[in-house]
PDB file of N, CA and C in Angstrom:
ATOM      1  N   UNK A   1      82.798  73.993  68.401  1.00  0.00           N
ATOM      2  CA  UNK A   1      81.900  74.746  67.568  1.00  0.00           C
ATOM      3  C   UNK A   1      82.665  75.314  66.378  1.00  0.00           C
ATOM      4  N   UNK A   2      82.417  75.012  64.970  1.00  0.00           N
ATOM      5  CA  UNK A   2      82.887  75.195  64.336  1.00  0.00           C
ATOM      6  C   UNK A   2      81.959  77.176  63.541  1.00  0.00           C
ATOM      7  N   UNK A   3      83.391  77.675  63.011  1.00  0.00           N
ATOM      8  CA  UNK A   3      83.504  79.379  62.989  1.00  0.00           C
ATOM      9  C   UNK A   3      82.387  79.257  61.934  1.00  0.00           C
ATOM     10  N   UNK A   4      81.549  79.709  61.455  1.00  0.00           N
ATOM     11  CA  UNK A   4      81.241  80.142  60.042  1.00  0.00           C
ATOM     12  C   UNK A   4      82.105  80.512  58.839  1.00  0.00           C
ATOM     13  N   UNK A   5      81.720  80.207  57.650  1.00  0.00           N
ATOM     14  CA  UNK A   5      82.391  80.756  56.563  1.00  0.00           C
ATOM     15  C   UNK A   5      83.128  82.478  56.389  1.00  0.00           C
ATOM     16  N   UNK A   6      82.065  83.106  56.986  1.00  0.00           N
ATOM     17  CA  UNK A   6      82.216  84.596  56.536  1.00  0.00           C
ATOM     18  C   UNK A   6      83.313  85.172  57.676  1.00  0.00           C
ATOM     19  N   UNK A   7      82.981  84.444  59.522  1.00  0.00           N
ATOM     20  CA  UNK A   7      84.123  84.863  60.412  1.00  0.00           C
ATOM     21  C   UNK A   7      85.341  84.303  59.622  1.00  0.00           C
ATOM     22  N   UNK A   8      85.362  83.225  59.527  1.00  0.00           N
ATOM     23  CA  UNK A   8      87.143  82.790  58.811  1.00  0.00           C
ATOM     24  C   UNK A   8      87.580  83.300  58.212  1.00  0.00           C
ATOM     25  N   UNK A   9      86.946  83.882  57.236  1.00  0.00           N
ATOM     26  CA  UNK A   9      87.287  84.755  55.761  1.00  0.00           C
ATOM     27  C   UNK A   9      87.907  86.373  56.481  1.00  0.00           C
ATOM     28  N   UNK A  10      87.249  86.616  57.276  1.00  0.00           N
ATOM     29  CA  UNK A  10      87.495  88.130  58.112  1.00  0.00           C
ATOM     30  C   UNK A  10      89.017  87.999  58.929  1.00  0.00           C
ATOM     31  N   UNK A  11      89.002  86.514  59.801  1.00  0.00           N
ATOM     32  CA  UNK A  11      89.846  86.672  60.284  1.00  0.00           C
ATOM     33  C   UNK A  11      91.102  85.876  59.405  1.00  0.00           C
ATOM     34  N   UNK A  12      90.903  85.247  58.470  1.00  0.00           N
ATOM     35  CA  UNK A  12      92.065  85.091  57.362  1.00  0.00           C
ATOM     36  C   UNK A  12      92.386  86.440  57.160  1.00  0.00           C
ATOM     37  N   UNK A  13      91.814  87.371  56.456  1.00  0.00           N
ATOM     38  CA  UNK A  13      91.687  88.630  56.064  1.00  0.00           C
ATOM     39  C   UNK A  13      92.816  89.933  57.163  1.00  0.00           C
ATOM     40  N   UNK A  14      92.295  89.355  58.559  1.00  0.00           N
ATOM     41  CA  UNK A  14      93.344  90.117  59.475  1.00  0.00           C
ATOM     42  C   UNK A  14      94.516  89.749  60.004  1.00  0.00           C
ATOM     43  N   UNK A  15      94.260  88.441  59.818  1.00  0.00           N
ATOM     44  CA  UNK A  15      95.795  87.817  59.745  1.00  0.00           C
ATOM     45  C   UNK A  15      96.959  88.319  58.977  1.00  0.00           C
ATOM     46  N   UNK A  16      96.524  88.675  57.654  1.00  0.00           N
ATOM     47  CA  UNK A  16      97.520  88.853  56.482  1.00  0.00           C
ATOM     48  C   UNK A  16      97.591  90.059  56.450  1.00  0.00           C
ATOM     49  N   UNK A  17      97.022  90.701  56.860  1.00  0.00           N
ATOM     50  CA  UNK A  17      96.821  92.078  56.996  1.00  0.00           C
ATOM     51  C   UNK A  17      98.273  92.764  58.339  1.00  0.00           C
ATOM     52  N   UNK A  18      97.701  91.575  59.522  1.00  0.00           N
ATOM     53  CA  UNK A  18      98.708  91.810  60.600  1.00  0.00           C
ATOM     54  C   UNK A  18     100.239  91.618  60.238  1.00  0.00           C
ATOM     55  N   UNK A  19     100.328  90.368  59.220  1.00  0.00           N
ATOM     56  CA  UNK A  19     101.502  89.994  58.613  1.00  0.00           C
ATOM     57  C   UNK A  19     101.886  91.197  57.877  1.00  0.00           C
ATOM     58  N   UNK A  20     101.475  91.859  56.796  1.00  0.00           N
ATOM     59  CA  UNK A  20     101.886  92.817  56.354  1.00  0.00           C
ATOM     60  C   UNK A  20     102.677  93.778  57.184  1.00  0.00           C
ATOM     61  N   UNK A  21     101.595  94.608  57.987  1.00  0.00           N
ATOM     62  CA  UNK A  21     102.326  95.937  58.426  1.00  0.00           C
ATOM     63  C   UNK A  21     102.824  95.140  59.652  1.00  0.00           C
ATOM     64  N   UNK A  22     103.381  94.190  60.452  1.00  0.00           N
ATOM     65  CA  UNK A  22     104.021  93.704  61.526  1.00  0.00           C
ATOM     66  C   UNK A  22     105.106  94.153  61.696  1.00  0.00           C
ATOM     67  N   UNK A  23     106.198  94.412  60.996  1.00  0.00           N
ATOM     68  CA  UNK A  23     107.739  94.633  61.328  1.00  0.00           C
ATOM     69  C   UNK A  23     107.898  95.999  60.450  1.00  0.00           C
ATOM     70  N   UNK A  24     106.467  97.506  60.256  1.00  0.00           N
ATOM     71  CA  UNK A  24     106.689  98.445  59.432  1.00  0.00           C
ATOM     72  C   UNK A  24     107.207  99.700  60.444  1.00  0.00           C
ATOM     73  N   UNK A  25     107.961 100.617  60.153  1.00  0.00           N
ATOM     74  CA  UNK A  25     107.969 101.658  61.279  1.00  0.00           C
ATOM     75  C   UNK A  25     106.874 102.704  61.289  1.00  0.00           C
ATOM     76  N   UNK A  26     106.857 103.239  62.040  1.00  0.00           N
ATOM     77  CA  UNK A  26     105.922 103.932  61.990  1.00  0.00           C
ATOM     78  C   UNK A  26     105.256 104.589  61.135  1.00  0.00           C
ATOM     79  N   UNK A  27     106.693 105.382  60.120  1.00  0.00           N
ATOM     80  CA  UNK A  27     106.655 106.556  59.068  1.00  0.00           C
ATOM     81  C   UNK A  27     106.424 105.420  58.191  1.00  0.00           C
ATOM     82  N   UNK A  28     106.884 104.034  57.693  1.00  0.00           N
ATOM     83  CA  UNK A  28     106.432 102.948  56.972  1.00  0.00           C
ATOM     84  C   UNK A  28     104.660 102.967  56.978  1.00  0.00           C
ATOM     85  N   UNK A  29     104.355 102.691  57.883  1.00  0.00           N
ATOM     86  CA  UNK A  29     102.953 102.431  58.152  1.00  0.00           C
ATOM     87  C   UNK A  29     101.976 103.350  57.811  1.00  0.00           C
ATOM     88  N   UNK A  30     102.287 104.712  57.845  1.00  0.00           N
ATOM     89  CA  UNK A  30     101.890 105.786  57.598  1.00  0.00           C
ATOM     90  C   UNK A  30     101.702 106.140  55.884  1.00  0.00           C
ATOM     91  N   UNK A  31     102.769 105.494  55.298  1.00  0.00           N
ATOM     92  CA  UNK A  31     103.148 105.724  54.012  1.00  0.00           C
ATOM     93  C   UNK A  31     102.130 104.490  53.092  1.00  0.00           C
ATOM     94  N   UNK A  32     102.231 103.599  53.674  1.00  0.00           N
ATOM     95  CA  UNK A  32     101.355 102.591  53.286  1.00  0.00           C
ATOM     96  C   UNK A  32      99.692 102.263  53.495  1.00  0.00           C
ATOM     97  N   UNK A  33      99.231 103.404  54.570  1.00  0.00           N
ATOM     98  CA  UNK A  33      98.208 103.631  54.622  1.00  0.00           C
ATOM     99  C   UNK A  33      97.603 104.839  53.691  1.00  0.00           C
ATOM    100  N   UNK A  34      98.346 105.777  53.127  1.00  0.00           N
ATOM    101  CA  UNK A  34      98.316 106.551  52.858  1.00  0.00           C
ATOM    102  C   UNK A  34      98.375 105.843  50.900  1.00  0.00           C
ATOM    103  N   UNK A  35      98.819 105.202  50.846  1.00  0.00           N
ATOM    104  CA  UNK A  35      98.915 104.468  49.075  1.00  0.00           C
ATOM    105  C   UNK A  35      97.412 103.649  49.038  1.00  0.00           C
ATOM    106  N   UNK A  36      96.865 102.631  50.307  1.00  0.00           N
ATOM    107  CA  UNK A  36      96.190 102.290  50.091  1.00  0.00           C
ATOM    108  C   UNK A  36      94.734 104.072  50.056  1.00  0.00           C
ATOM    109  N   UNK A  37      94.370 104.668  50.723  1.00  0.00           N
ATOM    110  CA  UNK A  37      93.038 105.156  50.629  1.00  0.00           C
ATOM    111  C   UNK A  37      93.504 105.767  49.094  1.00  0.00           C
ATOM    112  N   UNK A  38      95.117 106.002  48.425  1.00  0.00           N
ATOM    113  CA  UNK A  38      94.854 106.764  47.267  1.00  0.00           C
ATOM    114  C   UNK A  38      94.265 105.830  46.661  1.00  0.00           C
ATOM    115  N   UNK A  39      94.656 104.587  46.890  1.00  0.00           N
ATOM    116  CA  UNK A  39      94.330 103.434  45.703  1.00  0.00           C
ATOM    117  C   UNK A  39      92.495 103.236  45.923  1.00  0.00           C
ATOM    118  N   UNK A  40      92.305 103.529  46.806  1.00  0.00           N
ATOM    119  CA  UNK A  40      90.660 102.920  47.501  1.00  0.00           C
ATOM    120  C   UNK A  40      89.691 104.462  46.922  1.00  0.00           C
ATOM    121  N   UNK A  41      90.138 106.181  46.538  1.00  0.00           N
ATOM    122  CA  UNK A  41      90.153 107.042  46.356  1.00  0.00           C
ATOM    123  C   UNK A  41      89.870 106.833  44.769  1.00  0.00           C
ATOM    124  N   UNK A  42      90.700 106.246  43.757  1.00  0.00           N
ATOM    125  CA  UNK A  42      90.975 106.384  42.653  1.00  0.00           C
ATOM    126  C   UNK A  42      89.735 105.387  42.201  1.00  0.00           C
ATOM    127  N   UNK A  43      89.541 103.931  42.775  1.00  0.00           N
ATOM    128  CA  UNK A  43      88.601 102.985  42.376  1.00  0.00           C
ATOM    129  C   UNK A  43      87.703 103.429  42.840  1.00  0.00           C
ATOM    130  N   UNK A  44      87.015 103.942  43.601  1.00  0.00           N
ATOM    131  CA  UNK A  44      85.594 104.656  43.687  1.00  0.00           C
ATOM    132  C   UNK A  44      85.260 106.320  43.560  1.00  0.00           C
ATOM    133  N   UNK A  45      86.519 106.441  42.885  1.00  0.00           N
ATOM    134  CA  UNK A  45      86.401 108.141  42.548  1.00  0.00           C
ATOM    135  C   UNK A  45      85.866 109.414  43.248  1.00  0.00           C
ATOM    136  N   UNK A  46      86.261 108.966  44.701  1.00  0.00           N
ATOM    137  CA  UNK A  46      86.396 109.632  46.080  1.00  0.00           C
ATOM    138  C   UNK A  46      87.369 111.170  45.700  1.00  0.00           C
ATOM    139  N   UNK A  47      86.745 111.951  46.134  1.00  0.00           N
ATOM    140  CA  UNK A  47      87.778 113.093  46.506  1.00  0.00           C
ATOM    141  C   UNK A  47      88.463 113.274  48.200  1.00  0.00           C
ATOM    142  N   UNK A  48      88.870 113.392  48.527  1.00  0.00           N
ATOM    143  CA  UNK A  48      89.436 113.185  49.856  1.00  0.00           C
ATOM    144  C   UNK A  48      90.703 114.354  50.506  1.00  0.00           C
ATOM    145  N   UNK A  49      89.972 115.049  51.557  1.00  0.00           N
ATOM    146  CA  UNK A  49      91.064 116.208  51.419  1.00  0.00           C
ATOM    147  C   UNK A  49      92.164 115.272  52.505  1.00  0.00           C
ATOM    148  N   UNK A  50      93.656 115.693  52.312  1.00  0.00           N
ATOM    149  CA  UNK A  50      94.924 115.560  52.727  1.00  0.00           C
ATOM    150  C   UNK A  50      94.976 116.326  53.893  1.00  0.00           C
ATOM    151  N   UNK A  51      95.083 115.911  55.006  1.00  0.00           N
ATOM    152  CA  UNK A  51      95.801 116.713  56.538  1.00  0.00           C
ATOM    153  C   UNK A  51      97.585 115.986  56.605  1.00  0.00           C
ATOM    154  N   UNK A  52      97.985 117.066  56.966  1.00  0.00           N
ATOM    155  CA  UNK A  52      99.309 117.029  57.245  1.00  0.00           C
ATOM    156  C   UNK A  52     100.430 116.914  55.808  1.00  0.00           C
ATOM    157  N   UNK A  53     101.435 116.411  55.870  1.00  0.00           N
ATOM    158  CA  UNK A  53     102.558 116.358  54.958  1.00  0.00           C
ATOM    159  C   UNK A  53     101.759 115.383  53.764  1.00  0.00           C
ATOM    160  N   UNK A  54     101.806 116.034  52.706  1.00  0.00           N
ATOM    161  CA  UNK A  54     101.547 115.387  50.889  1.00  0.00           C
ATOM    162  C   UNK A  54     102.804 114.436  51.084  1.00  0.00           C
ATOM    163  N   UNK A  55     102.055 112.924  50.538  1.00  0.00           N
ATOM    164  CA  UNK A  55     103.190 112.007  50.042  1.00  0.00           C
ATOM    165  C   UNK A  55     103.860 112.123  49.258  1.00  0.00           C
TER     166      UNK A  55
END
């Protein structure tokens, strides 16, 4: 049975995603989650309050 277009695309999508943060440490992972919502924050002009330590 072949996947649909839109599952492949999702799980291409988490693949590269897994590749990315795979070998990050923790405080890595943290830091990089933290660049993406600024970046995801700034393109839809989100305000978003900060818990814990400012990057």
């Amino acid at each position: 049975m072949k996947e649909p277009k839109p599952m492949q695309e999702v799980h291409e999508w988490r693949r590269q995603s897994y590749e990315e943060t795979n070998n990050l440490s923790p405080k890595e992972l943290v830091e990089k989650i933290r660049r993406d919502a600024d970046e995801v924050a700034r393109r839809y002009g989100l305000k978003l309050r900060r818990f814990g330590k400012a990057a």
